[in-house]
ModelCIF file with pLDDT and N, C-alpha, C, O atoms, coordinates in Angstrom:
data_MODEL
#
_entry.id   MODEL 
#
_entity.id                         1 
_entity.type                       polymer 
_entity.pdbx_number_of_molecules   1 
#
_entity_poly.entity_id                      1 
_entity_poly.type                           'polypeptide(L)' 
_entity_poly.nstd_linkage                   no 
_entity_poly.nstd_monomer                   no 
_entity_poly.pdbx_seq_one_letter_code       
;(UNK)(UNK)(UNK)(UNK)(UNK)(UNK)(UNK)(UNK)(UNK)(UNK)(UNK)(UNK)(UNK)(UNK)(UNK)(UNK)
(UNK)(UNK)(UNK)(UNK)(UNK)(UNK)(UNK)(UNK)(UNK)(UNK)(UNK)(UNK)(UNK)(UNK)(UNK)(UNK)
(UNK)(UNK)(UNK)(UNK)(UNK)(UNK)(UNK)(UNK)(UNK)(UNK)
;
_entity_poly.pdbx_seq_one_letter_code_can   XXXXXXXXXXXXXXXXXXXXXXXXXXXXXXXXXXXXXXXXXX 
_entity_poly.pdbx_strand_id                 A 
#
loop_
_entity_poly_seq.entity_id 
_entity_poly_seq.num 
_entity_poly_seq.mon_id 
_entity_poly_seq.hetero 
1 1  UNK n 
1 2  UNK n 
1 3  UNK n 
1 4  UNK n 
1 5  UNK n 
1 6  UNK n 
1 7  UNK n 
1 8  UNK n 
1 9  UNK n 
1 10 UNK n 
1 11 UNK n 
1 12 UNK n 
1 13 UNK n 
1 14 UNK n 
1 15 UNK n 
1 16 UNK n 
1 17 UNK n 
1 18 UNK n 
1 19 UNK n 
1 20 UNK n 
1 21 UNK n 
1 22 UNK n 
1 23 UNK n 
1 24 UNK n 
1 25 UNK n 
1 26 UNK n 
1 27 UNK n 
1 28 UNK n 
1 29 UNK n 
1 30 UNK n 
1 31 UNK n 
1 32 UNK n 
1 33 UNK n 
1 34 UNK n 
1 35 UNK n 
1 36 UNK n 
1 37 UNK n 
1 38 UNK n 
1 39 UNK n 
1 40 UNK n 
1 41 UNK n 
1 42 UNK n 
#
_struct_asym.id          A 
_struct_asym.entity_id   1 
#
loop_
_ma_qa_metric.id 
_ma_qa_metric.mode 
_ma_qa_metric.name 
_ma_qa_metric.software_group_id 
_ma_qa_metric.type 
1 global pLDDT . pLDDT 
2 local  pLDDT . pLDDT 
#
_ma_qa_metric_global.metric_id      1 
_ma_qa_metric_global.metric_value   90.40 
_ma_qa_metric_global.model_id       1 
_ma_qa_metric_global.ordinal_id     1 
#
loop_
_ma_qa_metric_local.label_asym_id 
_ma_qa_metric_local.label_comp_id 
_ma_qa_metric_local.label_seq_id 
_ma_qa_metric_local.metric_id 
_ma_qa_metric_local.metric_value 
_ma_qa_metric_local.model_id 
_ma_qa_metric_local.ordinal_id 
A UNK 1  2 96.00 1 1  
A UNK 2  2 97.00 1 2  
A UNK 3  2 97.00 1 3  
A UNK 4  2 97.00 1 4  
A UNK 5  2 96.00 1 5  
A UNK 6  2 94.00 1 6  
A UNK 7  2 94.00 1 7  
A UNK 8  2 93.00 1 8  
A UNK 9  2 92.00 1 9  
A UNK 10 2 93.00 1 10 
A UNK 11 2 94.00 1 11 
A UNK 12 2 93.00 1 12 
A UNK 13 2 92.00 1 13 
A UNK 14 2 92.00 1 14 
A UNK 15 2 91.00 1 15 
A UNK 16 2 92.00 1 16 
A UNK 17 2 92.00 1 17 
A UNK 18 2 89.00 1 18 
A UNK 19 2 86.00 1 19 
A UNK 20 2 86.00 1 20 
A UNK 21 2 86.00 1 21 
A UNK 22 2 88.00 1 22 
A UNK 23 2 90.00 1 23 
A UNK 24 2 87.00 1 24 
A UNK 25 2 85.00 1 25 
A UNK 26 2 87.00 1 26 
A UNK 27 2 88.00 1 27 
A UNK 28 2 83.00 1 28 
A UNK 29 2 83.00 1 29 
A UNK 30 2 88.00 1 30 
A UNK 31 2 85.00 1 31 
A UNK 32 2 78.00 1 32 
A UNK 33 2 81.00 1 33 
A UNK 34 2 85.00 1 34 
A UNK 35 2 91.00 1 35 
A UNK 36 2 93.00 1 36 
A UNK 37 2 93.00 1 37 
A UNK 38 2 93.00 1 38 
A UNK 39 2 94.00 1 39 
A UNK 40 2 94.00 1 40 
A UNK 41 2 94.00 1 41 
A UNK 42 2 95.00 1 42 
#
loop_
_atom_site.group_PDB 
_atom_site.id 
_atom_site.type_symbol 
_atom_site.label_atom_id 
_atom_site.label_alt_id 
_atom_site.label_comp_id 
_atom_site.label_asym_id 
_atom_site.label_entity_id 
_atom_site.label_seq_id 
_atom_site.pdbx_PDB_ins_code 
_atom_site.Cartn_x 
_atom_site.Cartn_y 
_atom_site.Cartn_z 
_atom_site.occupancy 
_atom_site.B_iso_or_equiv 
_atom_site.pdbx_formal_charge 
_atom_site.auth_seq_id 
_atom_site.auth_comp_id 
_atom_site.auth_asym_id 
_atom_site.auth_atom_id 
_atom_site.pdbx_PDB_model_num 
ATOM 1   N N  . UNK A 1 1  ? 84.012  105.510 119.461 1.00 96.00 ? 1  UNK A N  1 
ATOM 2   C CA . UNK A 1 1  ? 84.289  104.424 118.519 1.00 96.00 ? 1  UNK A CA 1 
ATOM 3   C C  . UNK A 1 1  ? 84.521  105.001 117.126 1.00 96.00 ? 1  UNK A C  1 
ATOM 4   O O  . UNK A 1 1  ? 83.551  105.599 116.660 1.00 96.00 ? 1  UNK A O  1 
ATOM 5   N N  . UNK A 1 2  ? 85.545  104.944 116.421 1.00 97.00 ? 2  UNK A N  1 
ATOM 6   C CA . UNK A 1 2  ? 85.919  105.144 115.073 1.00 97.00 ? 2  UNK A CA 1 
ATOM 7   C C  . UNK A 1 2  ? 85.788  104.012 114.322 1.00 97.00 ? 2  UNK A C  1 
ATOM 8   O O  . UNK A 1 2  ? 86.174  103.009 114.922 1.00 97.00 ? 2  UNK A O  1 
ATOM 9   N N  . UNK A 1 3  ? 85.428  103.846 113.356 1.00 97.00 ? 3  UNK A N  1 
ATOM 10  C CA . UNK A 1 3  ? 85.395  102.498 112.272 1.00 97.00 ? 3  UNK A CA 1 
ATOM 11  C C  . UNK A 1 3  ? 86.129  103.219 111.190 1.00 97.00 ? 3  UNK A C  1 
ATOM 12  O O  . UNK A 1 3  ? 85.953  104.354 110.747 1.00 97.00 ? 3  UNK A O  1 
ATOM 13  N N  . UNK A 1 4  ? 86.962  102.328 110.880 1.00 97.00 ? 4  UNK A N  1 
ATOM 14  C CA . UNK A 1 4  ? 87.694  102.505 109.263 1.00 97.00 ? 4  UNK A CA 1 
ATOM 15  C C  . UNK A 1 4  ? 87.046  101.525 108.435 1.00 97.00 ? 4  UNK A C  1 
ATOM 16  O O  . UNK A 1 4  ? 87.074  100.295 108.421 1.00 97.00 ? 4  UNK A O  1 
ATOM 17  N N  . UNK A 1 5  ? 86.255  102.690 107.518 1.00 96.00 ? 5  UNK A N  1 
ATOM 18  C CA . UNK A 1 5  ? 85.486  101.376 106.088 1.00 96.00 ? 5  UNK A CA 1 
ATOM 19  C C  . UNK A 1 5  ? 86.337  101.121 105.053 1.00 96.00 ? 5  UNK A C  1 
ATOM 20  O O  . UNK A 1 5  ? 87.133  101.957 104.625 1.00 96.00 ? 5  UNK A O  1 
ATOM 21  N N  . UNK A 1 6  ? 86.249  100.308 104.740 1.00 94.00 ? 6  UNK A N  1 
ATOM 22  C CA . UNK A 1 6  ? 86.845  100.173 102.988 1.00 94.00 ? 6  UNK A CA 1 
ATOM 23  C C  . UNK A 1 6  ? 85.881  99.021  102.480 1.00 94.00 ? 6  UNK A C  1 
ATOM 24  O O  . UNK A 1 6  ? 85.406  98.126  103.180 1.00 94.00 ? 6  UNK A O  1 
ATOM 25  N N  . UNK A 1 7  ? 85.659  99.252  100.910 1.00 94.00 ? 7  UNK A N  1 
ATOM 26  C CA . UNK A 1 7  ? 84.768  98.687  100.001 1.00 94.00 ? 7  UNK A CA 1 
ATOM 27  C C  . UNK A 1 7  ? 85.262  97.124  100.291 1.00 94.00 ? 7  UNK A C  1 
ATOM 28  O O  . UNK A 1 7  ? 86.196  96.848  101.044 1.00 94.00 ? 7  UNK A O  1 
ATOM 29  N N  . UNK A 1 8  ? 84.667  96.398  99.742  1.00 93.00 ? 8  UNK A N  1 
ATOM 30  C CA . UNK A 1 8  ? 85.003  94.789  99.958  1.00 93.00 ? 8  UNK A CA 1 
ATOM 31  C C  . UNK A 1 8  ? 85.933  94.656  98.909  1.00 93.00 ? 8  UNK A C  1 
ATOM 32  O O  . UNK A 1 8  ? 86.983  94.052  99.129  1.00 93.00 ? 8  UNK A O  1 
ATOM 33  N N  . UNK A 1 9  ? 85.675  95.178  97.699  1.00 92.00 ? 9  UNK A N  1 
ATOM 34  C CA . UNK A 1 9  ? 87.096  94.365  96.677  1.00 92.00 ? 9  UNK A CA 1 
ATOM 35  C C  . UNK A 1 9  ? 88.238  95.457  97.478  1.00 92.00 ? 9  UNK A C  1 
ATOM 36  O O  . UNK A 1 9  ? 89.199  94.723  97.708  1.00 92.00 ? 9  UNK A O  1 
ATOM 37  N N  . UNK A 1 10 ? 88.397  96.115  97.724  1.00 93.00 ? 10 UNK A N  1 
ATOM 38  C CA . UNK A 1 10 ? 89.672  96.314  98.422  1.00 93.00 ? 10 UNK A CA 1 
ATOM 39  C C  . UNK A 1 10 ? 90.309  96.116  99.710  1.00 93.00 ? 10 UNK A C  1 
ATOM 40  O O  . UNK A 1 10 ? 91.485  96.434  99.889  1.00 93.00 ? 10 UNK A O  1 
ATOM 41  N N  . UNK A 1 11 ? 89.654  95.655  100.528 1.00 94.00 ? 11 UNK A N  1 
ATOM 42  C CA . UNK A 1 11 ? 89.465  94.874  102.284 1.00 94.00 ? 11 UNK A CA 1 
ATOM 43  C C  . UNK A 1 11 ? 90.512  93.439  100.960 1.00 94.00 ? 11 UNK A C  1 
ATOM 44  O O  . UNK A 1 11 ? 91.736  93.307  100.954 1.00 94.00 ? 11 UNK A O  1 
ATOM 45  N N  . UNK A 1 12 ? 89.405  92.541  99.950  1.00 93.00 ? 12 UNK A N  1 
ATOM 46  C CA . UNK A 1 12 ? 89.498  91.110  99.301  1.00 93.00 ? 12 UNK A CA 1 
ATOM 47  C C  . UNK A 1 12 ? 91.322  91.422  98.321  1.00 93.00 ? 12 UNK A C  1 
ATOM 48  O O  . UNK A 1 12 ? 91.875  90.390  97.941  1.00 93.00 ? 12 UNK A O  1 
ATOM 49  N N  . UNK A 1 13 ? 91.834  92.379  98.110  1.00 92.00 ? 13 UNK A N  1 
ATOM 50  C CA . UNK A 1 13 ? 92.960  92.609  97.486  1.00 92.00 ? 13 UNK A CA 1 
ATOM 51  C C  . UNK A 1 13 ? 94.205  92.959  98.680  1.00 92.00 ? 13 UNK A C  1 
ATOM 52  O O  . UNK A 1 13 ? 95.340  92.484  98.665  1.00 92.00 ? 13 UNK A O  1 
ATOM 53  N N  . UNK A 1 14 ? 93.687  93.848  99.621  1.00 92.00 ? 14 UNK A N  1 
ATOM 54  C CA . UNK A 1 14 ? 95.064  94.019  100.223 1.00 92.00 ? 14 UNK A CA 1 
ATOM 55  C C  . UNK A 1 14 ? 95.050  92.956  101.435 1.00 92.00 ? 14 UNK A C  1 
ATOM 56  O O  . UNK A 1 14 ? 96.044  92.977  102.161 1.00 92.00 ? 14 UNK A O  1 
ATOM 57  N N  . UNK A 1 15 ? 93.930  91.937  101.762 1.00 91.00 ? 15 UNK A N  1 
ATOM 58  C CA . UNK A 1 15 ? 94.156  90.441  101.629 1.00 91.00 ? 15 UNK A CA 1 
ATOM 59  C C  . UNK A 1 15 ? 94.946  89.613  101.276 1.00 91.00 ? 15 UNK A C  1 
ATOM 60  O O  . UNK A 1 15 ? 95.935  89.170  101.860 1.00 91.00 ? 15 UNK A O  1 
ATOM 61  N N  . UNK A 1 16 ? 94.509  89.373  100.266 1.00 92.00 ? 16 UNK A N  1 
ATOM 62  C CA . UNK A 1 16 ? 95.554  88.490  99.233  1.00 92.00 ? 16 UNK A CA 1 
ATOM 63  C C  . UNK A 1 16 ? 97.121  89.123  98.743  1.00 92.00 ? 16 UNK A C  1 
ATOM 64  O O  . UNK A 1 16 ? 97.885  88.274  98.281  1.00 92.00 ? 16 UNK A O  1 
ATOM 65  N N  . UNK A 1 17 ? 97.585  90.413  98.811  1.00 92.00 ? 17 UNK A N  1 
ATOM 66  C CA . UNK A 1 17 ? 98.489  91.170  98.771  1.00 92.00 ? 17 UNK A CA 1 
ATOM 67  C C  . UNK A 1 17 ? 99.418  90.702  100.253 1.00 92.00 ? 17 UNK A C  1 
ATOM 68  O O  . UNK A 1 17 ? 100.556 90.237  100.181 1.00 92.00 ? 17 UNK A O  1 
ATOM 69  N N  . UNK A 1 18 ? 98.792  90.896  101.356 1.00 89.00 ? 18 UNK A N  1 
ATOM 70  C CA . UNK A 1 18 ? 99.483  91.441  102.669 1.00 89.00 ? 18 UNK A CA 1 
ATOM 71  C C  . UNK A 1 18 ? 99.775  89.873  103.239 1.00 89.00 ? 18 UNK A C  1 
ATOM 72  O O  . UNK A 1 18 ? 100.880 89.615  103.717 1.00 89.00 ? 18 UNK A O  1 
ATOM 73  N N  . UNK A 1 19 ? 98.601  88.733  103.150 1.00 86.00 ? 19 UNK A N  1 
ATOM 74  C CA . UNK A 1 19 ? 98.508  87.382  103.493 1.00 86.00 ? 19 UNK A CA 1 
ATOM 75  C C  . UNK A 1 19 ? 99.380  86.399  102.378 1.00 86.00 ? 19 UNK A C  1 
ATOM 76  O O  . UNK A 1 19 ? 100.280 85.696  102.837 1.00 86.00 ? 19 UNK A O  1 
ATOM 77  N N  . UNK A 1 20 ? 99.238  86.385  101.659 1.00 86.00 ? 20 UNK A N  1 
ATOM 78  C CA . UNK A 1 20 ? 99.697  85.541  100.533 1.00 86.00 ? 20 UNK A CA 1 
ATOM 79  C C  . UNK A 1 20 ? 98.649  84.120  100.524 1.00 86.00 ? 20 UNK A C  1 
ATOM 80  O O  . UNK A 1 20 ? 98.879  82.913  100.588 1.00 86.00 ? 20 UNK A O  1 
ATOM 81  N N  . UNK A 1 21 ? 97.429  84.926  100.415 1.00 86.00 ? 21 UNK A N  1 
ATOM 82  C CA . UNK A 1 21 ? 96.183  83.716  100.675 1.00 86.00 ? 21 UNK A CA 1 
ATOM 83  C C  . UNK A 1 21 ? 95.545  84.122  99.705  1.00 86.00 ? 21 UNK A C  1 
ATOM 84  O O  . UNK A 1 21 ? 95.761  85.185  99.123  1.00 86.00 ? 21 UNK A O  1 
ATOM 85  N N  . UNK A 1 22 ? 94.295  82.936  99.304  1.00 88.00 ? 22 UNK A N  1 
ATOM 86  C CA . UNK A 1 22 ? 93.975  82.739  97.870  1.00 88.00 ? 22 UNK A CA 1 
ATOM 87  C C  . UNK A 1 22 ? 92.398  83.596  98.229  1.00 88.00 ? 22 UNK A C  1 
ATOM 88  O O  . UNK A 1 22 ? 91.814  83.432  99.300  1.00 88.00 ? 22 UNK A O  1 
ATOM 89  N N  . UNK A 1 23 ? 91.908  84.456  97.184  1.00 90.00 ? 23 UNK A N  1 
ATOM 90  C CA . UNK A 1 23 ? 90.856  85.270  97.390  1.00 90.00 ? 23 UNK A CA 1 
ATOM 91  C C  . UNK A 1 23 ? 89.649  84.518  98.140  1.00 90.00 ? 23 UNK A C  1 
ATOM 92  O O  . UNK A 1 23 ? 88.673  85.023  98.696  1.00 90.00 ? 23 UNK A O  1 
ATOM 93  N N  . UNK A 1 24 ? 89.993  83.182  97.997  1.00 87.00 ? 24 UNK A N  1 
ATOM 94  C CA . UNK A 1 24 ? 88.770  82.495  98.737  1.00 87.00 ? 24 UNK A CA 1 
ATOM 95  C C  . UNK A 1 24 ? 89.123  82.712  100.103 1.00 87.00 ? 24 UNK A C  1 
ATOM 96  O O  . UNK A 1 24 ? 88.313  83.196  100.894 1.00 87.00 ? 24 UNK A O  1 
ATOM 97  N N  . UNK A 1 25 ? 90.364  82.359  100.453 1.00 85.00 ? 25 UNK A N  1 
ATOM 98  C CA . UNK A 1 25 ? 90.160  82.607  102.090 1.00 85.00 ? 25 UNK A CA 1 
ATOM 99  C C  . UNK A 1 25 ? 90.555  83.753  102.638 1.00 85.00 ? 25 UNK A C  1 
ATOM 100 O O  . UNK A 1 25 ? 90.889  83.694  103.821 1.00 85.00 ? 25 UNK A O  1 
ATOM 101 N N  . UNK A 1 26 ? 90.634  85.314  101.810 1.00 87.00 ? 26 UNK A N  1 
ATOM 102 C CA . UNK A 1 26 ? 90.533  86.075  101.939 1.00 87.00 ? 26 UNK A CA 1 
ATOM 103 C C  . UNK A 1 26 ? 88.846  86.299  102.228 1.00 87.00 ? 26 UNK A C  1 
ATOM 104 O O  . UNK A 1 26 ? 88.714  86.960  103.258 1.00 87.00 ? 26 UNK A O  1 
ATOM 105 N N  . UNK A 1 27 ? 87.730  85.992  101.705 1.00 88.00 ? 27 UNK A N  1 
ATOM 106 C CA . UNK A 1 27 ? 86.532  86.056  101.337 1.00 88.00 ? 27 UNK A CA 1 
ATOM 107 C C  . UNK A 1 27 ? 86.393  85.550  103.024 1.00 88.00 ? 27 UNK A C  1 
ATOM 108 O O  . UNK A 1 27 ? 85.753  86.196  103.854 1.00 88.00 ? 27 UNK A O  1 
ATOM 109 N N  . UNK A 1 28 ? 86.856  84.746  103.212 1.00 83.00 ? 28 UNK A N  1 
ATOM 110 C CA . UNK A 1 28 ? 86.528  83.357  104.861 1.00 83.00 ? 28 UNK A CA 1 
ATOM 111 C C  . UNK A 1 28 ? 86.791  84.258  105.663 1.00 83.00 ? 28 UNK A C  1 
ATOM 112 O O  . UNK A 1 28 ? 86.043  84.458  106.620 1.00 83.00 ? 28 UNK A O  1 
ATOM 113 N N  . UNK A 1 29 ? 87.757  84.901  105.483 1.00 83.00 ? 29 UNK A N  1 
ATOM 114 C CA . UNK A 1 29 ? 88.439  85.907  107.069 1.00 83.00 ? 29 UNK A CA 1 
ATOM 115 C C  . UNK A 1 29 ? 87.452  86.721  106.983 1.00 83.00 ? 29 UNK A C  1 
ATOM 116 O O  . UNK A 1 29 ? 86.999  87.060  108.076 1.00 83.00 ? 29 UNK A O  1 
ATOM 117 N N  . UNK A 1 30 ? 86.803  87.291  105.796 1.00 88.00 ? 30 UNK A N  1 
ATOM 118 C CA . UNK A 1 30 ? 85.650  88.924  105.722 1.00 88.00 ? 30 UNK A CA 1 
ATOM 119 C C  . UNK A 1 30 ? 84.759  88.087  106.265 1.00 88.00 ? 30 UNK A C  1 
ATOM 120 O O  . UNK A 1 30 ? 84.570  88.531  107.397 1.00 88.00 ? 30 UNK A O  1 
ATOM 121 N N  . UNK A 1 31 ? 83.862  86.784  106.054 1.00 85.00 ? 31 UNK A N  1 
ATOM 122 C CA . UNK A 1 31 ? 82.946  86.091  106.066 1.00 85.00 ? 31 UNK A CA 1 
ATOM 123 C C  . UNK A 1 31 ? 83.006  86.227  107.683 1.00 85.00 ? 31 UNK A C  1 
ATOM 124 O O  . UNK A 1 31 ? 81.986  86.368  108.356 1.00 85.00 ? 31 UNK A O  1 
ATOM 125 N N  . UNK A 1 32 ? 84.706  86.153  108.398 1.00 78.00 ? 32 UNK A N  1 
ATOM 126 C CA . UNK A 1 32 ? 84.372  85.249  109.812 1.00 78.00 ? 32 UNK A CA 1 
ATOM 127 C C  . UNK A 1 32 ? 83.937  86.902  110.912 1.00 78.00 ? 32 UNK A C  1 
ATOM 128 O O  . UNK A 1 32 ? 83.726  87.010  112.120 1.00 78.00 ? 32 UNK A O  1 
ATOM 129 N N  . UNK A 1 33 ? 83.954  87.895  109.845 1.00 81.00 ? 33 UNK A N  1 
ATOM 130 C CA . UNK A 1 33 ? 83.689  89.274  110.865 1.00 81.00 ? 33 UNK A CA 1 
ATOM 131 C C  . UNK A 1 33 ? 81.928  89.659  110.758 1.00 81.00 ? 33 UNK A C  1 
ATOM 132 O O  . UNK A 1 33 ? 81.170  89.146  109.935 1.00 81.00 ? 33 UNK A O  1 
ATOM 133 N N  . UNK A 1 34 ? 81.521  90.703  111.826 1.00 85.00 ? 34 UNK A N  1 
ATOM 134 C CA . UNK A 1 34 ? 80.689  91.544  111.439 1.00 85.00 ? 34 UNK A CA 1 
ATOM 135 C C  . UNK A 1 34 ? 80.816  92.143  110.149 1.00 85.00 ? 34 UNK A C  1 
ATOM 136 O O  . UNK A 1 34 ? 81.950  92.460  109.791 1.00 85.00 ? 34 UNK A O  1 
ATOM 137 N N  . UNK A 1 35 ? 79.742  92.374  109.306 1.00 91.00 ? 35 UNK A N  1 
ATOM 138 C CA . UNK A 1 35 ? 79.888  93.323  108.414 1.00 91.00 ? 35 UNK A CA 1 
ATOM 139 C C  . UNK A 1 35 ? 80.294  94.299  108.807 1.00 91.00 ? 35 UNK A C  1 
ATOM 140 O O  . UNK A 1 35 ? 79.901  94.826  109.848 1.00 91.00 ? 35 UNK A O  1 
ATOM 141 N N  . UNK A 1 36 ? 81.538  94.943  107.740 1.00 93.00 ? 36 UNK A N  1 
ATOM 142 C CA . UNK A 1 36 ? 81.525  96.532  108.124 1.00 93.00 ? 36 UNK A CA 1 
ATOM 143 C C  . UNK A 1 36 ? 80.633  97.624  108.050 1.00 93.00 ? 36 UNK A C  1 
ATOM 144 O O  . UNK A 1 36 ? 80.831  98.671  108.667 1.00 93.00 ? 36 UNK A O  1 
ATOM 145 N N  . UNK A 1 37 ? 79.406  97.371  107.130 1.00 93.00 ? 37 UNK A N  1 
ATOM 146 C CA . UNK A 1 37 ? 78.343  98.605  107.414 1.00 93.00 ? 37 UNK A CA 1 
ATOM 147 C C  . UNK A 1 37 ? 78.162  98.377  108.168 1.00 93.00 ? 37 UNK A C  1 
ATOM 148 O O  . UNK A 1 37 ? 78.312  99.276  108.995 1.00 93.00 ? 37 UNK A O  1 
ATOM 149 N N  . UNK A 1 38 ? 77.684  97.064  108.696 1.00 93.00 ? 38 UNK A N  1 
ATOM 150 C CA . UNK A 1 38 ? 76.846  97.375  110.268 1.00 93.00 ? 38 UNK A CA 1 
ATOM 151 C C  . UNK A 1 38 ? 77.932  97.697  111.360 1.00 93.00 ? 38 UNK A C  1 
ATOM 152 O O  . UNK A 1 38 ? 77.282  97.592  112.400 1.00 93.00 ? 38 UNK A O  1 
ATOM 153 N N  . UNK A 1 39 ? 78.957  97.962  111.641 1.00 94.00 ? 39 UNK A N  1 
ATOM 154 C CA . UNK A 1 39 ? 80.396  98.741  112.260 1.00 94.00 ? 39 UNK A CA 1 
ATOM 155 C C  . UNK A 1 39 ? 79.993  99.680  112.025 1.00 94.00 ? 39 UNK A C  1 
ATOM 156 O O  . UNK A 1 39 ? 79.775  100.387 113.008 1.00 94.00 ? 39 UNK A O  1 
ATOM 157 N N  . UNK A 1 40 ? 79.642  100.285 110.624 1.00 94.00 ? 40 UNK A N  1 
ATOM 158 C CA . UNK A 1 40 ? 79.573  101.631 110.718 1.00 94.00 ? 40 UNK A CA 1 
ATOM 159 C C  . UNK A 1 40 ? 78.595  102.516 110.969 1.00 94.00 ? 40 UNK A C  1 
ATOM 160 O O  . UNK A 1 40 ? 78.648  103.737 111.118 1.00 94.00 ? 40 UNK A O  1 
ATOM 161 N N  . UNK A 1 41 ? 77.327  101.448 111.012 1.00 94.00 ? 41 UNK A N  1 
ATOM 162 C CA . UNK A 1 41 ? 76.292  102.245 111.144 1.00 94.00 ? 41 UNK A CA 1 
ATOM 163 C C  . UNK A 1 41 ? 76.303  102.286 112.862 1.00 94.00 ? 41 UNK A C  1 
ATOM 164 O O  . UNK A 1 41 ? 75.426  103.098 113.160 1.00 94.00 ? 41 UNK A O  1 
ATOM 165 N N  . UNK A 1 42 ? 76.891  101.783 114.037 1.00 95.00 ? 42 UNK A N  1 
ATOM 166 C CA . UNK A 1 42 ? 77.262  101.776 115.098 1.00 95.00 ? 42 UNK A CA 1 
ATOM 167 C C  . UNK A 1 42 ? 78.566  102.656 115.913 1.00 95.00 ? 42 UNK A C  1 
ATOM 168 O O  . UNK A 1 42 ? 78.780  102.471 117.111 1.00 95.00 ? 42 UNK A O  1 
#
């Protein structure tokens, strides 16, 4: 298993960049996953 991390304001920017969605439901899509530390600590 490999995990690719990235910090949350940049996961919350290339979001809103790649989607054309408003940082809030950029925030909803991170909200609807596992955290990524805990990905990574696995």
């Amino acid at each position: 298993i490999i995990v690719v991390y990235a910090e949350k304001v940049h996961r919350m920017q290339r979001i809103v960049n790649r989607d054309g969605v408003s940082e809030e439901q950029a925030g909803l899509a991170i909200s609807a996953q596992y955290s990524l530390s805990r990905k990574a600590s696995l």
